[in-house]
PDB file of N, CA and C in Angstrom:
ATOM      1  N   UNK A   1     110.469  79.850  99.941  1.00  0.00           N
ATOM      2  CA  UNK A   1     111.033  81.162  99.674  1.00  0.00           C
ATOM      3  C   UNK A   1     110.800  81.514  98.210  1.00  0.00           C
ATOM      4  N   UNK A   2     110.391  82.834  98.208  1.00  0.00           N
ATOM      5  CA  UNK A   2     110.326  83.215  96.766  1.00  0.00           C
ATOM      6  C   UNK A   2     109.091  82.632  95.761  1.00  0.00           C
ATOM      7  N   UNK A   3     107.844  82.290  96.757  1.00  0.00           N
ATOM      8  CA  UNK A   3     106.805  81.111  95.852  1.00  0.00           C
ATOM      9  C   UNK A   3     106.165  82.181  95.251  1.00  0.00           C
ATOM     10  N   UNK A   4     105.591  81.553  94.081  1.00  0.00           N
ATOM     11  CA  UNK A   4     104.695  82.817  93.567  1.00  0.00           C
ATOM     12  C   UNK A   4     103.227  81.766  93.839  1.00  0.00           C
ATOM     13  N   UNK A   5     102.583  82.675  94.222  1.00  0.00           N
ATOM     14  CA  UNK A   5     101.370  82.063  94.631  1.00  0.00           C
ATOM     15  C   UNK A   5     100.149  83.620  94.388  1.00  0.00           C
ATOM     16  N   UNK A   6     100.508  83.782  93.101  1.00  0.00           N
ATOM     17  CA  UNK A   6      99.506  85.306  92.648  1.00  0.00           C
ATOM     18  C   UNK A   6      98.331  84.525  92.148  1.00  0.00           C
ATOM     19  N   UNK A   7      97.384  85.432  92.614  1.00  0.00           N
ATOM     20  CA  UNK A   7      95.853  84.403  92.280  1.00  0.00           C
ATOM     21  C   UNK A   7      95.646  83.274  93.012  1.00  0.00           C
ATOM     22  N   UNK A   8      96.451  82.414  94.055  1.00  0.00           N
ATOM     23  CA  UNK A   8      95.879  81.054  94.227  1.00  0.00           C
ATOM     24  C   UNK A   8      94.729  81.447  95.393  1.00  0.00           C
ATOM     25  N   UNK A   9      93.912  81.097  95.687  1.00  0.00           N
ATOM     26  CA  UNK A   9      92.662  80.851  96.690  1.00  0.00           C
ATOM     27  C   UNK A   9      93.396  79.840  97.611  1.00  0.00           C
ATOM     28  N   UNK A  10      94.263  80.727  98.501  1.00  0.00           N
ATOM     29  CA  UNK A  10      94.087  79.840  99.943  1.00  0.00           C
ATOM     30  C   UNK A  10      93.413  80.006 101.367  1.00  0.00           C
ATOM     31  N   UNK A  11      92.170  80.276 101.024  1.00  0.00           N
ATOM     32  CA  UNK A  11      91.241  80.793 102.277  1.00  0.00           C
ATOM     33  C   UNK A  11      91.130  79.095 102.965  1.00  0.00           C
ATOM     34  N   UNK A  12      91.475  79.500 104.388  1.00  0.00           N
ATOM     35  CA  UNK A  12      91.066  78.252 105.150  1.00  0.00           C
ATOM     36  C   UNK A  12      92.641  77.037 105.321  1.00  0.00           C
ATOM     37  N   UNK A  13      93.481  77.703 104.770  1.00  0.00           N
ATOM     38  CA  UNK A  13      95.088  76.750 104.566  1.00  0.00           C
ATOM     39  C   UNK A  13      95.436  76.920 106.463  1.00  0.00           C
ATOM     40  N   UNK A  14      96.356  76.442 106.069  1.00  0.00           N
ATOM     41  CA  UNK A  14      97.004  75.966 107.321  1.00  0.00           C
ATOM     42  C   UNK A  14      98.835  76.435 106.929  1.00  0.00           C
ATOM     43  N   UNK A  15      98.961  77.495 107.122  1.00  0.00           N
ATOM     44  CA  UNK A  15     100.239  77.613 107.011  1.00  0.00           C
ATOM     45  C   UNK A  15     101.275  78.406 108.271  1.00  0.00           C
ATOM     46  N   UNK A  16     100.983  77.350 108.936  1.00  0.00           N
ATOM     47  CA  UNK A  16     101.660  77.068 110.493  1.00  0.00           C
ATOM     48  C   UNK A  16     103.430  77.045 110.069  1.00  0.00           C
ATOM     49  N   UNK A  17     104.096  77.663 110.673  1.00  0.00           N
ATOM     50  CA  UNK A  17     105.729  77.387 110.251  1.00  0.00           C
ATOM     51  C   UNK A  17     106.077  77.845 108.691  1.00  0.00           C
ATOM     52  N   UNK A  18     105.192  78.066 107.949  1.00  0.00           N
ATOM     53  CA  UNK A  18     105.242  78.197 106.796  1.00  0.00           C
ATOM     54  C   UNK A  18     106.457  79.308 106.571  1.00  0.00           C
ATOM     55  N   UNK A  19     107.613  79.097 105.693  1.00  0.00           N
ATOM     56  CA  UNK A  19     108.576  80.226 105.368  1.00  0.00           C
ATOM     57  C   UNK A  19     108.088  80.639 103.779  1.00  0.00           C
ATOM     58  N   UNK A  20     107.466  81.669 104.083  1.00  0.00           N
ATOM     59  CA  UNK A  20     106.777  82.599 102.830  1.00  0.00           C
ATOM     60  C   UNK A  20     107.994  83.640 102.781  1.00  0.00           C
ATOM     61  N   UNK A  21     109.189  83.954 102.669  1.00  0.00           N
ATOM     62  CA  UNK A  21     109.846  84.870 102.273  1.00  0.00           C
ATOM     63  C   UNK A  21     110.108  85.386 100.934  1.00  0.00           C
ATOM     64  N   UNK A  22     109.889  86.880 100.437  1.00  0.00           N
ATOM     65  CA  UNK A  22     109.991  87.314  98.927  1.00  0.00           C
ATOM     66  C   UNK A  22     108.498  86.491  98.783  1.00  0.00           C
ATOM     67  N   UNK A  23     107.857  85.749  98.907  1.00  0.00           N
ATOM     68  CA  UNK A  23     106.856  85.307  98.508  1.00  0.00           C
ATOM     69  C   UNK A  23     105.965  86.450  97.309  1.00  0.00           C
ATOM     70  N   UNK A  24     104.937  86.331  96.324  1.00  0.00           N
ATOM     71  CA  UNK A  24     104.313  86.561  95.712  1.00  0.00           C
ATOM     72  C   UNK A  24     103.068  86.251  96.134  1.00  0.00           C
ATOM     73  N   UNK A  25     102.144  87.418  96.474  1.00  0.00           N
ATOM     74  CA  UNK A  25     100.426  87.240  97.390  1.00  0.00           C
ATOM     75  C   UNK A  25     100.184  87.803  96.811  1.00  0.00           C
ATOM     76  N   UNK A  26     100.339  88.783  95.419  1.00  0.00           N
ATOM     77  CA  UNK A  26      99.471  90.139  95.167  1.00  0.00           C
ATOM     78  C   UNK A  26      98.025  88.706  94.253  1.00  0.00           C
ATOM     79  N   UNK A  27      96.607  89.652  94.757  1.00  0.00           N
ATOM     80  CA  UNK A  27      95.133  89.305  94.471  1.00  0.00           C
ATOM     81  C   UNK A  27      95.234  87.403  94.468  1.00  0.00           C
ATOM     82  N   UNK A  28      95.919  87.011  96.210  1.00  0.00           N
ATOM     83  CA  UNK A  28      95.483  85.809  96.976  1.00  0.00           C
ATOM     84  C   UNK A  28      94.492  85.974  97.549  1.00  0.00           C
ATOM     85  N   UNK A  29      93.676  85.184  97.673  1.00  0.00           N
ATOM     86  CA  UNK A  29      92.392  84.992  98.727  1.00  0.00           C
ATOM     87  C   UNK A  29      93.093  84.372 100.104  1.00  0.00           C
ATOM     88  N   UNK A  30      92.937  85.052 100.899  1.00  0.00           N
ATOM     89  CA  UNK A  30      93.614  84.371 102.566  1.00  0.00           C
ATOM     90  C   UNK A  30      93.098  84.900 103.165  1.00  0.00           C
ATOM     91  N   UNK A  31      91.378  84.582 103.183  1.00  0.00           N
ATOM     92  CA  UNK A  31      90.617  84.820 104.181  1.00  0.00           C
ATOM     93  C   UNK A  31      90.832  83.200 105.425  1.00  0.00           C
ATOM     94  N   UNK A  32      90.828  83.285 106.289  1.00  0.00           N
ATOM     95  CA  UNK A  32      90.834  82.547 107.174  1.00  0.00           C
ATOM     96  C   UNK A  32      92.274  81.833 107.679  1.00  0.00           C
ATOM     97  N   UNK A  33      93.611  81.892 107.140  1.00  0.00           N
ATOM     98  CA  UNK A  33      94.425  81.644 106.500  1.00  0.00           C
ATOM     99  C   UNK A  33      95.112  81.463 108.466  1.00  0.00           C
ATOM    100  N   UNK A  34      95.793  80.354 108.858  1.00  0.00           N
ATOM    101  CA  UNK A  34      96.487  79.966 109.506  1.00  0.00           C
ATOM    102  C   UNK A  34      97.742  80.923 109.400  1.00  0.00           C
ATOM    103  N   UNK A  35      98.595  81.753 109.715  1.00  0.00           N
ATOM    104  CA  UNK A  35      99.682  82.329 109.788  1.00  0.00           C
ATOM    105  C   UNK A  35     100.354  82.025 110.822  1.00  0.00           C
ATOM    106  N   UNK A  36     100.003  81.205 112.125  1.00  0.00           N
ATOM    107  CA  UNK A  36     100.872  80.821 113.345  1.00  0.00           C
ATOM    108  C   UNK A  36     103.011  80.710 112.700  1.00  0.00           C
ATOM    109  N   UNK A  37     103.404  81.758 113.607  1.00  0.00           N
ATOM    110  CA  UNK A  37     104.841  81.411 112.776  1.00  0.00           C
ATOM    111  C   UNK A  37     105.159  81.217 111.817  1.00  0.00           C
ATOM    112  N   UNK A  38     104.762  81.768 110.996  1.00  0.00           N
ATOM    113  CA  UNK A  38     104.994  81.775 109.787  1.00  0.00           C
ATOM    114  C   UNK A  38     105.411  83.477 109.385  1.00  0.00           C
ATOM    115  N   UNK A  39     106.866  83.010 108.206  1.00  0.00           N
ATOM    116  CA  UNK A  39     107.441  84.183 107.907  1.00  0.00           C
ATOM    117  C   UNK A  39     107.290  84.725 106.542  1.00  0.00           C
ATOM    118  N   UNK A  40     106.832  85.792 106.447  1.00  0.00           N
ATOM    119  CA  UNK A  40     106.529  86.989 105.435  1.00  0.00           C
ATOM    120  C   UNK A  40     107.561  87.658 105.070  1.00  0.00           C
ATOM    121  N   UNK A  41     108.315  88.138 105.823  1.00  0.00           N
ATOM    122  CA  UNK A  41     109.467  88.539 105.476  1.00  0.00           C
ATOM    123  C   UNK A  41     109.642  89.223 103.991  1.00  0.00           C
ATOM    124  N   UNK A  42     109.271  90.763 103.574  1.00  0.00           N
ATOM    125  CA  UNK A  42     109.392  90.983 102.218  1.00  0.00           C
ATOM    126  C   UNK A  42     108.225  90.300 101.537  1.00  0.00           C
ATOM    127  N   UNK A  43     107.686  89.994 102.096  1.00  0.00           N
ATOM    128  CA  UNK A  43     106.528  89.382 100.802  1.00  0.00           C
ATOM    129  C   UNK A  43     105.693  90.586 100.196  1.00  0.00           C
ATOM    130  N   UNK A  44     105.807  89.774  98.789  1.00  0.00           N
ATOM    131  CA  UNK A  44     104.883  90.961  98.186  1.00  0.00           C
ATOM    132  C   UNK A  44     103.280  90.606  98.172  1.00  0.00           C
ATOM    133  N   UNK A  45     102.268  91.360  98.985  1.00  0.00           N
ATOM    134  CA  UNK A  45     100.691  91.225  99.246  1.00  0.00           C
ATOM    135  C   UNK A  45      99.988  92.336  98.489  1.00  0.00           C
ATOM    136  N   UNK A  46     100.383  93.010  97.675  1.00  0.00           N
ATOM    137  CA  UNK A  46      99.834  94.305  97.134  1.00  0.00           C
ATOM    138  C   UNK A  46      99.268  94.872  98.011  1.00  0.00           C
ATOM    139  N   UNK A  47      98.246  96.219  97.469  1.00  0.00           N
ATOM    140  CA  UNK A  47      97.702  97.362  97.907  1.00  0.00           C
ATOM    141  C   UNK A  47      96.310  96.967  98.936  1.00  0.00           C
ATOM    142  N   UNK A  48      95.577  95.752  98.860  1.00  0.00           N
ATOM    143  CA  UNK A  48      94.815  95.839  99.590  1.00  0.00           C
ATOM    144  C   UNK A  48      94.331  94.189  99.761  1.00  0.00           C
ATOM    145  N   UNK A  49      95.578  93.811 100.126  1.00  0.00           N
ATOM    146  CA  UNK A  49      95.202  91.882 100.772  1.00  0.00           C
ATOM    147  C   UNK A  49      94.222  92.017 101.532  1.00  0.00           C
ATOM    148  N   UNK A  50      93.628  90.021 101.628  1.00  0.00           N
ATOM    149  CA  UNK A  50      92.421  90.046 101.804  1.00  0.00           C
ATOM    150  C   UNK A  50      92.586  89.112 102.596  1.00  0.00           C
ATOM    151  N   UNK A  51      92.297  89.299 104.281  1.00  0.00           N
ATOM    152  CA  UNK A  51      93.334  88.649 105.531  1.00  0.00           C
ATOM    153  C   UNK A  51      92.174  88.118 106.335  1.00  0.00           C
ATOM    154  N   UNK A  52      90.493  88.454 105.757  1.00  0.00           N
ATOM    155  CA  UNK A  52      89.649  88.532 106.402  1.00  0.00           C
ATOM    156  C   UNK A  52      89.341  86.845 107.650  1.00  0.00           C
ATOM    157  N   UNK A  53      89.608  87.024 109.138  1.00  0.00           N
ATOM    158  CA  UNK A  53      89.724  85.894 109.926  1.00  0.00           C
ATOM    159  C   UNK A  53      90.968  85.366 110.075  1.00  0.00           C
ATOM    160  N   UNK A  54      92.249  85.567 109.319  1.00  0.00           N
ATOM    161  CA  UNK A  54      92.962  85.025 109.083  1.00  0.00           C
ATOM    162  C   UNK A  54      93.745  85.157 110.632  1.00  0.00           C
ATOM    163  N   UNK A  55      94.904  83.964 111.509  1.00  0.00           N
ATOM    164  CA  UNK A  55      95.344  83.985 112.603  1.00  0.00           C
ATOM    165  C   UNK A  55      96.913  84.984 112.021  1.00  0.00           C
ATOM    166  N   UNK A  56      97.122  85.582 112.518  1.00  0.00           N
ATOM    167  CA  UNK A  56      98.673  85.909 112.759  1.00  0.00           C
ATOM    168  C   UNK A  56      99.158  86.107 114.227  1.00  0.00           C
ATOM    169  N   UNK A  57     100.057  84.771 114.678  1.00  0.00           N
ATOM    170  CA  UNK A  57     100.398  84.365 115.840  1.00  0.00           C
ATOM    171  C   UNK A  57     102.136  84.054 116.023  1.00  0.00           C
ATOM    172  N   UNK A  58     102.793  85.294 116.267  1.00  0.00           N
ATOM    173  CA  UNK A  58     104.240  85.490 115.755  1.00  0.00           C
ATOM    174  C   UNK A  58     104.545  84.942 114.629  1.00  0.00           C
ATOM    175  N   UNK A  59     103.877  85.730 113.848  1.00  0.00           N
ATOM    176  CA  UNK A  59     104.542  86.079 112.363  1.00  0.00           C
ATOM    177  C   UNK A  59     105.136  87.127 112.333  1.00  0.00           C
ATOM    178  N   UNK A  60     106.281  86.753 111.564  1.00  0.00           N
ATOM    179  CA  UNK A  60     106.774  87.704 110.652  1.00  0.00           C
ATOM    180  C   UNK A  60     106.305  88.542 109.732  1.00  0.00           C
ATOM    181  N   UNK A  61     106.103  89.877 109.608  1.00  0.00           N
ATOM    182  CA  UNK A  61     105.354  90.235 108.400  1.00  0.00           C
ATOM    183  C   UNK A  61     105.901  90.700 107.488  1.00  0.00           C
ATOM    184  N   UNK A  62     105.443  91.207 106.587  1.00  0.00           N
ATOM    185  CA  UNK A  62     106.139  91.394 105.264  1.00  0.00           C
ATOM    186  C   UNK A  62     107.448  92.905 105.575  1.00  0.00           C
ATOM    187  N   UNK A  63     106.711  93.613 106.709  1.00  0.00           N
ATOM    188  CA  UNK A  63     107.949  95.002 106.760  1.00  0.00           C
ATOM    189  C   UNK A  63     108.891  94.804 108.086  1.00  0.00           C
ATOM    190  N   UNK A  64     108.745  93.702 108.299  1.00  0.00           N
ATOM    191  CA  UNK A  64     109.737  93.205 109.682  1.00  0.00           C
ATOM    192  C   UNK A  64     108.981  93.027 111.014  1.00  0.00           C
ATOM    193  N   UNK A  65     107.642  93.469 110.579  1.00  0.00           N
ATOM    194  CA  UNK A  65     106.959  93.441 112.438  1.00  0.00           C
ATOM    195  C   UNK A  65     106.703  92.112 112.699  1.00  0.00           C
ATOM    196  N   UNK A  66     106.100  91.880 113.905  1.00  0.00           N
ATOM    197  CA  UNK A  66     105.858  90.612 114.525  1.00  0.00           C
ATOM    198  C   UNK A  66     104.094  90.851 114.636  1.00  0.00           C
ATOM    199  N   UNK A  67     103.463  89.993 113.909  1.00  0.00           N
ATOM    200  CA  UNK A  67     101.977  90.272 113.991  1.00  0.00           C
ATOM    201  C   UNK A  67     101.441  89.246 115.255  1.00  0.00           C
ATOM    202  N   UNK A  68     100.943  89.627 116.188  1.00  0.00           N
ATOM    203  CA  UNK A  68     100.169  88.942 116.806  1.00  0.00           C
ATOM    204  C   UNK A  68      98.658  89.336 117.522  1.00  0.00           C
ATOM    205  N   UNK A  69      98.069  89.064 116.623  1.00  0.00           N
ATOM    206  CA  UNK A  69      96.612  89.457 116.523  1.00  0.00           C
ATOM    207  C   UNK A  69      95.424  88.690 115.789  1.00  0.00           C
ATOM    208  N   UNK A  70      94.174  88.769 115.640  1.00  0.00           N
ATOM    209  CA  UNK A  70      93.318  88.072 114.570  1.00  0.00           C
ATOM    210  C   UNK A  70      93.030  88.990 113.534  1.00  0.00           C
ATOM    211  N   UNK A  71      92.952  88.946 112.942  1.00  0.00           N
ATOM    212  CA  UNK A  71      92.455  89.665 111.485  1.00  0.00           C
ATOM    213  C   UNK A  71      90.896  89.923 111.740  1.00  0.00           C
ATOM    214  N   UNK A  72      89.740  90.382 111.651  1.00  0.00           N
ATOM    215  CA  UNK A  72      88.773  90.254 111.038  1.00  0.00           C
ATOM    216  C   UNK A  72      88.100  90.993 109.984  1.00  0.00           C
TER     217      UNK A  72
END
């Protein structure tokens, strides 16, 4: 909760279950990025995240929806 993770390159992570809440994403790389259940909740991703491949498989997203879809 609350990680700041601005700038880190996690293309290709695995963040299955992951609780990203309030989190900090603005200019992350999360191309390919595991999202299975994992909660966003409020996270801040700025104006134009970069999701390219990435799974979202009941996630939480940052404005309350439930993403379940692939990114490409």
């Amino acid at each position: 909760t609350e990680a700041n993770l601005r700038h880190a390159i996690l293309d290709g992570a695995n963040l299955n279950d992951s609780c990203l809440i309030n989190a900090y994403l603005e200019n992350t790389s999360m191309g390919r990025v595991n999202f299975t259940q994992c909660d966003l909740s409020r996270a801040e991703i700025g104006e134009n995240p970069w999701f390219e491949g990435a799974i979202f498989s009941n996630t939480i997203m940052p404005d309350g929806s439930i993403g379940n879809n692939r990114s490409s």
